[in-house]
PDB file of N, CA and C in Angstrom:
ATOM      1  N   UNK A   1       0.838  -1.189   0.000  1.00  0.00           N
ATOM      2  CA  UNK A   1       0.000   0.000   0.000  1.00  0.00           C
ATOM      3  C   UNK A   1       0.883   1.252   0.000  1.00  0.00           C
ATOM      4  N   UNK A   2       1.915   0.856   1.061  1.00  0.00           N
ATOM      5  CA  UNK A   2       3.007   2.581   1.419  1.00  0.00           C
ATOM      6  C   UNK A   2       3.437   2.248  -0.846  1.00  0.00           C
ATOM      7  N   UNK A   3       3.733   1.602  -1.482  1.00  0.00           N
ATOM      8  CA  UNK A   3       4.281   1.686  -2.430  1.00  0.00           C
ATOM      9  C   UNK A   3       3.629   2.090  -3.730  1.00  0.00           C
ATOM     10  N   UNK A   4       2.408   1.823  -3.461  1.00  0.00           N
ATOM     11  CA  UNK A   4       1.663   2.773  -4.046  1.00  0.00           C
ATOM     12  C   UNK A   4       1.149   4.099  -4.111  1.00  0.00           C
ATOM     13  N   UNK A   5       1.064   4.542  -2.495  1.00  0.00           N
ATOM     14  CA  UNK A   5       1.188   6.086  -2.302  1.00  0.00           C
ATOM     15  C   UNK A   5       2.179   6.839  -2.559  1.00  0.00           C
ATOM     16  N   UNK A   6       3.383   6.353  -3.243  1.00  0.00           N
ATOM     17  CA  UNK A   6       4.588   6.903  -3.146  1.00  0.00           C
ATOM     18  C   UNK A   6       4.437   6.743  -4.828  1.00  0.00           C
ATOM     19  N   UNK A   7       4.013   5.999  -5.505  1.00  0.00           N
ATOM     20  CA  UNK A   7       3.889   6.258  -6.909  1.00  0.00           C
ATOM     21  C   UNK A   7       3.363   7.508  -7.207  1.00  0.00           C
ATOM     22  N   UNK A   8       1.984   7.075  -6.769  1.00  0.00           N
ATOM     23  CA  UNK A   8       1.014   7.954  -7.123  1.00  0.00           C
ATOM     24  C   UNK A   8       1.667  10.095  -7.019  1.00  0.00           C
ATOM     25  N   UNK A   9       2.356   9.694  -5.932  1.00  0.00           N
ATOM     26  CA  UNK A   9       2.624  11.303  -5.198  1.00  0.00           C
ATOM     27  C   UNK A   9       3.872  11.665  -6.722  1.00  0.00           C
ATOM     28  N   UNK A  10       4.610  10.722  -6.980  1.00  0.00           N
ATOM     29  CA  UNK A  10       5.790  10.933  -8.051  1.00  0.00           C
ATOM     30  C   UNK A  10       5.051  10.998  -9.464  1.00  0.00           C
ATOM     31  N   UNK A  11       3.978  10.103  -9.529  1.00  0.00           N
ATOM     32  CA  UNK A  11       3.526  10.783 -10.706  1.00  0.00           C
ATOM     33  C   UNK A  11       2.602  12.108 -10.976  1.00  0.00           C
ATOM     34  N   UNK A  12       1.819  12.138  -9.946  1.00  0.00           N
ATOM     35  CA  UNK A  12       1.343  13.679  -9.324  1.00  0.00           C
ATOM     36  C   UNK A  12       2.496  14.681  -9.866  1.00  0.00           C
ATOM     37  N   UNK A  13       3.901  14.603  -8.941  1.00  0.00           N
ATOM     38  CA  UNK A  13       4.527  16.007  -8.904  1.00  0.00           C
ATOM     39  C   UNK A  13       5.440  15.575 -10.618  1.00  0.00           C
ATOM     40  N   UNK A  14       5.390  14.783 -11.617  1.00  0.00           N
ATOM     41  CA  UNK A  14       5.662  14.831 -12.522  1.00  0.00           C
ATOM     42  C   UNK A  14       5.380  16.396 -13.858  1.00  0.00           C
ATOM     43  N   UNK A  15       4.199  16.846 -13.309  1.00  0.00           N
ATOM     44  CA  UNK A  15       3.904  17.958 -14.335  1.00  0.00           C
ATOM     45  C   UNK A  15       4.704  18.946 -14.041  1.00  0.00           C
ATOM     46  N   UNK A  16       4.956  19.420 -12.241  1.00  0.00           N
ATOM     47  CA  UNK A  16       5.709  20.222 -11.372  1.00  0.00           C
ATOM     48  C   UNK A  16       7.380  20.560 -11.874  1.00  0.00           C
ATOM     49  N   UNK A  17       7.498  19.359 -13.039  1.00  0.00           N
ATOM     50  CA  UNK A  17       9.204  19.501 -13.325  1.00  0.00           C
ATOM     51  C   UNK A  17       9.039  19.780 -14.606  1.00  0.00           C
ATOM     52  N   UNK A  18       8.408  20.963 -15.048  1.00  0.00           N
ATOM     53  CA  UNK A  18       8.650  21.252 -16.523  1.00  0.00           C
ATOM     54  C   UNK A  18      10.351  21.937 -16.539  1.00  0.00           C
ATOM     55  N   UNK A  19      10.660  21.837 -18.059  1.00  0.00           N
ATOM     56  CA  UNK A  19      12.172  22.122 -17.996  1.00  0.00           C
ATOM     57  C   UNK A  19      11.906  23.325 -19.138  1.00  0.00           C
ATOM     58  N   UNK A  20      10.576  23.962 -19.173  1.00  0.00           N
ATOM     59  CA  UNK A  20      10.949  24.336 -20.519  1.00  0.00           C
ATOM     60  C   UNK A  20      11.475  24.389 -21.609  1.00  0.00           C
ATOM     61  N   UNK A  21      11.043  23.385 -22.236  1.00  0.00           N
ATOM     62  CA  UNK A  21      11.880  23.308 -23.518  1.00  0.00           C
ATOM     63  C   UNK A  21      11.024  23.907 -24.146  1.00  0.00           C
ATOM     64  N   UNK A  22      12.178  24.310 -25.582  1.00  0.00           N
ATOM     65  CA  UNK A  22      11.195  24.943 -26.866  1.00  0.00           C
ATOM     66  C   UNK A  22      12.615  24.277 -28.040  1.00  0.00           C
ATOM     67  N   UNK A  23      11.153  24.539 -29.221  1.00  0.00           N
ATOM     68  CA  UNK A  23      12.419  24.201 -30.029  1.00  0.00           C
ATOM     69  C   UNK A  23      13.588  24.997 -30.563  1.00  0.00           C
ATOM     70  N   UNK A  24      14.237  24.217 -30.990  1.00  0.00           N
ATOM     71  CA  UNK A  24      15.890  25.172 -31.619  1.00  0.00           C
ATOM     72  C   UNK A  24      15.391  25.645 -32.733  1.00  0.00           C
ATOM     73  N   UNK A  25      15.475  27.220 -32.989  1.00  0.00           N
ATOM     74  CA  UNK A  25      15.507  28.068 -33.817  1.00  0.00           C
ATOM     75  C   UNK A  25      16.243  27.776 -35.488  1.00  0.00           C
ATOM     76  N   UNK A  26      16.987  26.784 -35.556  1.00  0.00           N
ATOM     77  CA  UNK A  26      17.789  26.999 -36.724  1.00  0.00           C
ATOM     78  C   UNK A  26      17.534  25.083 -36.937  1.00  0.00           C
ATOM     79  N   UNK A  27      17.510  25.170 -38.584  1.00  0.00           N
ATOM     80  CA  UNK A  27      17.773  23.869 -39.122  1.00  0.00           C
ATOM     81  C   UNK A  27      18.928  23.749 -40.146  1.00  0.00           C
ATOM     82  N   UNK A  28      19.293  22.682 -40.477  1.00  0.00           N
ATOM     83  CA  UNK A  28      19.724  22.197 -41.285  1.00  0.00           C
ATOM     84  C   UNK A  28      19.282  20.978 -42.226  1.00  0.00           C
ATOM     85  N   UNK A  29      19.504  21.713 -44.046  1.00  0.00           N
ATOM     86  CA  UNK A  29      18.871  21.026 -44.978  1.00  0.00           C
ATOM     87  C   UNK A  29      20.032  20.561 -45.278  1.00  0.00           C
ATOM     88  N   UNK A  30      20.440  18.795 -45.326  1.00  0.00           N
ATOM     89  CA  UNK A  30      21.058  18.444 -45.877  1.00  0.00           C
ATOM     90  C   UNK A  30      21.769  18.363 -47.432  1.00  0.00           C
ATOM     91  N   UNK A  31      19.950  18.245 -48.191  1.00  0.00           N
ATOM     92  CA  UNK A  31      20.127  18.327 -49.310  1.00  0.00           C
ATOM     93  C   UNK A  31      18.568  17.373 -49.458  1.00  0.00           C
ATOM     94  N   UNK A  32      18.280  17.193 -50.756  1.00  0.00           N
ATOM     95  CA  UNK A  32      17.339  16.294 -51.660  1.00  0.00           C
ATOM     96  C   UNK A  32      17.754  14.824 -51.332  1.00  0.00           C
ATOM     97  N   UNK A  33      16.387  14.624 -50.319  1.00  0.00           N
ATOM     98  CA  UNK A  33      16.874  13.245 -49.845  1.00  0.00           C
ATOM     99  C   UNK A  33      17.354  12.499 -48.637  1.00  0.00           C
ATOM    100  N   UNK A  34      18.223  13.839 -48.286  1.00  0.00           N
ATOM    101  CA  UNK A  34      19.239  13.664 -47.183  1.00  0.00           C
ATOM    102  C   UNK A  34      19.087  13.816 -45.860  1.00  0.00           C
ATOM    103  N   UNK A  35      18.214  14.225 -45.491  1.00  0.00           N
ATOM    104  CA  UNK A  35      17.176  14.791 -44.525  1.00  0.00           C
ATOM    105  C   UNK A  35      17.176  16.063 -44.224  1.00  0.00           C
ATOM    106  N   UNK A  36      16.735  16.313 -42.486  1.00  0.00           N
ATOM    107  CA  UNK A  36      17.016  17.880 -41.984  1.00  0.00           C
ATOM    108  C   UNK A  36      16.873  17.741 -40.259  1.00  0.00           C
ATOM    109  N   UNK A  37      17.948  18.608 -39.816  1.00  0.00           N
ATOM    110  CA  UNK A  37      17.747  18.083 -38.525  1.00  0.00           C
ATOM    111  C   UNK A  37      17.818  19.914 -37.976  1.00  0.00           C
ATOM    112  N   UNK A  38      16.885  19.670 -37.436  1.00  0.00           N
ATOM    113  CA  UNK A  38      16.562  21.128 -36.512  1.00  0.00           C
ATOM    114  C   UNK A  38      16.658  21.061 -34.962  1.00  0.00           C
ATOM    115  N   UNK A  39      18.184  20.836 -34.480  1.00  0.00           N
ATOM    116  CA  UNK A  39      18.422  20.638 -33.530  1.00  0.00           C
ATOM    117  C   UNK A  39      19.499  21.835 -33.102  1.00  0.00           C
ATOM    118  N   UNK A  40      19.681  23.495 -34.033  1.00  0.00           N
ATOM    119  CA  UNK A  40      20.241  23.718 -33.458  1.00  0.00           C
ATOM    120  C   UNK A  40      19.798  25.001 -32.894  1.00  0.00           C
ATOM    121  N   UNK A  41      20.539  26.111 -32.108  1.00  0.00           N
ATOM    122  CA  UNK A  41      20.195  26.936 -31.440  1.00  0.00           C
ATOM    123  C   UNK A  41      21.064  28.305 -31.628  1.00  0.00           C
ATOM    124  N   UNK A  42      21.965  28.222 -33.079  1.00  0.00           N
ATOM    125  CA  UNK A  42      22.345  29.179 -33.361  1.00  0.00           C
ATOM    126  C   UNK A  42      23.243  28.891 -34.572  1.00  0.00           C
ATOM    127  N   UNK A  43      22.942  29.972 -35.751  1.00  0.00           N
ATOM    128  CA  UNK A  43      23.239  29.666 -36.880  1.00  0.00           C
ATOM    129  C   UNK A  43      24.790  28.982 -37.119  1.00  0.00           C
ATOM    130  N   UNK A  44      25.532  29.490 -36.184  1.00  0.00           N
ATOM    131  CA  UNK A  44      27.121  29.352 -36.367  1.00  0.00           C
ATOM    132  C   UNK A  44      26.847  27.332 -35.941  1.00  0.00           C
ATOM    133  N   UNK A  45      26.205  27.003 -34.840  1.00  0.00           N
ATOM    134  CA  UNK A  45      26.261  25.828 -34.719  1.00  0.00           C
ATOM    135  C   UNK A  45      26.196  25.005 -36.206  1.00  0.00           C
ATOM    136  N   UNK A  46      24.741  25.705 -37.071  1.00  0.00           N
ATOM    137  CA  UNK A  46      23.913  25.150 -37.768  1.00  0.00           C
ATOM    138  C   UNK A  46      25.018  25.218 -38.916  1.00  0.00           C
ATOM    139  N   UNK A  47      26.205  25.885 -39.239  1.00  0.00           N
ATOM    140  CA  UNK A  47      26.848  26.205 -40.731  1.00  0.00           C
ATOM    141  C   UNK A  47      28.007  24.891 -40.231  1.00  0.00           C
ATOM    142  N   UNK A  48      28.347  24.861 -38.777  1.00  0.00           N
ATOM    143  CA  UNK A  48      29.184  24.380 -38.521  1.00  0.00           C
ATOM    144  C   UNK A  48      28.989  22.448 -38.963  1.00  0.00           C
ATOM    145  N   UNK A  49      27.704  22.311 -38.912  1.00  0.00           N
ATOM    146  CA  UNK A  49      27.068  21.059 -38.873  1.00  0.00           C
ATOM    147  C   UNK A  49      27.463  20.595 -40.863  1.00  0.00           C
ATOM    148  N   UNK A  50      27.307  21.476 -41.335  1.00  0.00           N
ATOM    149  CA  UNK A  50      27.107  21.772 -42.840  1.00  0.00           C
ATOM    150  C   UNK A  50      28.718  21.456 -43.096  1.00  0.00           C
ATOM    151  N   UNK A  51      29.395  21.819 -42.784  1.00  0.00           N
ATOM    152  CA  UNK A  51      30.983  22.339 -43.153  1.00  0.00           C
ATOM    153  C   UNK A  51      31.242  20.875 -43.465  1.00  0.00           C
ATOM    154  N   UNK A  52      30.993  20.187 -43.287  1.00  0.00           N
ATOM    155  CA  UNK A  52      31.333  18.812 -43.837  1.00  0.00           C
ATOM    156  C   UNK A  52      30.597  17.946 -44.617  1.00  0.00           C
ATOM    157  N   UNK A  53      29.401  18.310 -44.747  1.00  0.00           N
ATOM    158  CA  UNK A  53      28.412  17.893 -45.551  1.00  0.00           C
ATOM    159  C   UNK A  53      28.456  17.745 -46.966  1.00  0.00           C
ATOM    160  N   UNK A  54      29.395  19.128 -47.398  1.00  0.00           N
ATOM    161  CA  UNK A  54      29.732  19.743 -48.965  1.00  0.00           C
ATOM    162  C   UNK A  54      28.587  20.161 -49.188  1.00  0.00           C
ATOM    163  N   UNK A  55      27.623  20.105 -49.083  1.00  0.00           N
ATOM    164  CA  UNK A  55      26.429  20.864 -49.771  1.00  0.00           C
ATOM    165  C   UNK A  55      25.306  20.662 -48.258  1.00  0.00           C
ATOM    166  N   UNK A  56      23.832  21.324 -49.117  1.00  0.00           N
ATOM    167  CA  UNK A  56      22.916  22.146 -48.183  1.00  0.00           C
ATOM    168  C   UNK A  56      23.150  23.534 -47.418  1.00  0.00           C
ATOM    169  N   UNK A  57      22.294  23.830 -46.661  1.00  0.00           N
ATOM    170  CA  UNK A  57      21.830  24.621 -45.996  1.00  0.00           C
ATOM    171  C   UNK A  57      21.037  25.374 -44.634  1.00  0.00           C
ATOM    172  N   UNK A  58      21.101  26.512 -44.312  1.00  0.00           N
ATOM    173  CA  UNK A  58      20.458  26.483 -42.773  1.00  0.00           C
ATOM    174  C   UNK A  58      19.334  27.300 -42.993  1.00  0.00           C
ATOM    175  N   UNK A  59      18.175  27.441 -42.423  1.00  0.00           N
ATOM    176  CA  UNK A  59      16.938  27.898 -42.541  1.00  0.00           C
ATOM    177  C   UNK A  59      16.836  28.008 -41.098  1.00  0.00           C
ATOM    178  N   UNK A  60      15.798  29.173 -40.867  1.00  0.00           N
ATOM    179  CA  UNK A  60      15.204  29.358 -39.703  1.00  0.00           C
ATOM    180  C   UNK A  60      13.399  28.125 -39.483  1.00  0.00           C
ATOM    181  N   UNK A  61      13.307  27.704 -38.252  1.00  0.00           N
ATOM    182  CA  UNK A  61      12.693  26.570 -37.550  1.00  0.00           C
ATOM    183  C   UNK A  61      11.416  26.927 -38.211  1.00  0.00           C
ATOM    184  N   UNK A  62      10.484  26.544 -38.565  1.00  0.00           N
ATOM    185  CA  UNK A  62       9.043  27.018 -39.010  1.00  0.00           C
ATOM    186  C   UNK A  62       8.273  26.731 -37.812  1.00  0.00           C
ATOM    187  N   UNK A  63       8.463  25.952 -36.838  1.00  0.00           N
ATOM    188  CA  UNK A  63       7.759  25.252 -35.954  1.00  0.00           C
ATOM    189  C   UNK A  63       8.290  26.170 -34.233  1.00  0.00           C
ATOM    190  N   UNK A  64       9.198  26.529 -34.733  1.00  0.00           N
ATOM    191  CA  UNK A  64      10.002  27.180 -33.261  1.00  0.00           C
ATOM    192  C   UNK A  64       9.343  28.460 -33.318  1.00  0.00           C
ATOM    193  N   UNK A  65       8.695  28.808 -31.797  1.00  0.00           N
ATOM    194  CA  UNK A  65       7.576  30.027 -31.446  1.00  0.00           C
ATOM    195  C   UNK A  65       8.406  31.173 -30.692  1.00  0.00           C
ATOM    196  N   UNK A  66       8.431  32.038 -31.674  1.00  0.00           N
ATOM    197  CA  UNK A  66      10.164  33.002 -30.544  1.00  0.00           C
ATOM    198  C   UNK A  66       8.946  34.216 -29.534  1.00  0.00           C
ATOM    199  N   UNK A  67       9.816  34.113 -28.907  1.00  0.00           N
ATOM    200  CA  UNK A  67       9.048  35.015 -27.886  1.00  0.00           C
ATOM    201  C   UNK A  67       9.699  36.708 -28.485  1.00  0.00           C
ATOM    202  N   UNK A  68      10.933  36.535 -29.262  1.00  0.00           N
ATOM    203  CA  UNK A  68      11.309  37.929 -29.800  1.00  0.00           C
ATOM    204  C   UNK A  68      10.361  38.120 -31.266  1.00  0.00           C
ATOM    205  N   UNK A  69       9.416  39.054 -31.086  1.00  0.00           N
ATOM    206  CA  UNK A  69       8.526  39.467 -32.025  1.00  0.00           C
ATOM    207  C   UNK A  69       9.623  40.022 -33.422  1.00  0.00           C
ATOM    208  N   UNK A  70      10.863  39.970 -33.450  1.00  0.00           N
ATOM    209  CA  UNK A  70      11.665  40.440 -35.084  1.00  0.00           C
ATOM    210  C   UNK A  70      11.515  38.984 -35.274  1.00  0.00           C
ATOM    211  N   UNK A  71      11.574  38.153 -34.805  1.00  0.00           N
ATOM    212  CA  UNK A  71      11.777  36.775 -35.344  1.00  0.00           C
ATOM    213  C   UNK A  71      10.276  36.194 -35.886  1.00  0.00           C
ATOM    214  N   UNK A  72       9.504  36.417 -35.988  1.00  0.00           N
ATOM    215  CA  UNK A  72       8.595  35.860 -35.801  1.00  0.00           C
ATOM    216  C   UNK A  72       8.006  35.788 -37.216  1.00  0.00           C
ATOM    217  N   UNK A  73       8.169  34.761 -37.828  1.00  0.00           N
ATOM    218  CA  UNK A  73       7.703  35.005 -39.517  1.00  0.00           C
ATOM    219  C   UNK A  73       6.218  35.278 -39.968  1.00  0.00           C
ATOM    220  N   UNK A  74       7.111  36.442 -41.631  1.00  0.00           N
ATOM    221  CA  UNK A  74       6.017  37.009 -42.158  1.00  0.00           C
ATOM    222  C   UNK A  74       4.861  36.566 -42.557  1.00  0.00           C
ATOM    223  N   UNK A  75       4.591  35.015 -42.578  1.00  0.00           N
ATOM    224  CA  UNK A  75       3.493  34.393 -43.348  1.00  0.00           C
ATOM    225  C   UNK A  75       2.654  33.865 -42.051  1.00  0.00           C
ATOM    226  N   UNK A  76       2.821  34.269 -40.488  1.00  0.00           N
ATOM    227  CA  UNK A  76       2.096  33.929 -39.719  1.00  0.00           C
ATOM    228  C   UNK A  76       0.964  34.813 -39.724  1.00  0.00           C
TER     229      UNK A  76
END
């Protein structure tokens, strides 16, 4: 019984540990095919990812919600 009240209380305070995440601002297009991984958080990361690739490109996140209103794209 004690081992179940002790679940219950840990899954309770589970919502209590948000970490805020959001997503990373910057992607990378491999190329046609190649995929795209939008894991980063600043363009220099994102060119740096590329530098060995030989080809593609970095784009800003379509999905990442900036709280800085210059960022915030024109087609929203």
């Amino acid at each position: 019984m004690r081992t179940i009240l002790l679940a219950a209380l840990a899954l309770a305070a589970l919502p209590l540990t948000s970490t805020g995440a959001r997503a990373a601002p910057w992607c990378a297009h491999y190329g046609t095919g190649l995929g795209t991984n939008c894991g980063f958080y600043t363009i220099e990361q994102c060119q740096a990812a590329l530098s060995g690739a030989g080809k593609g490109y970095c784009a800003p996140n379509q999905f990442e919600i900036s709280p800085d209103p210059r960022r915030r794209n024109s087609r929203n």
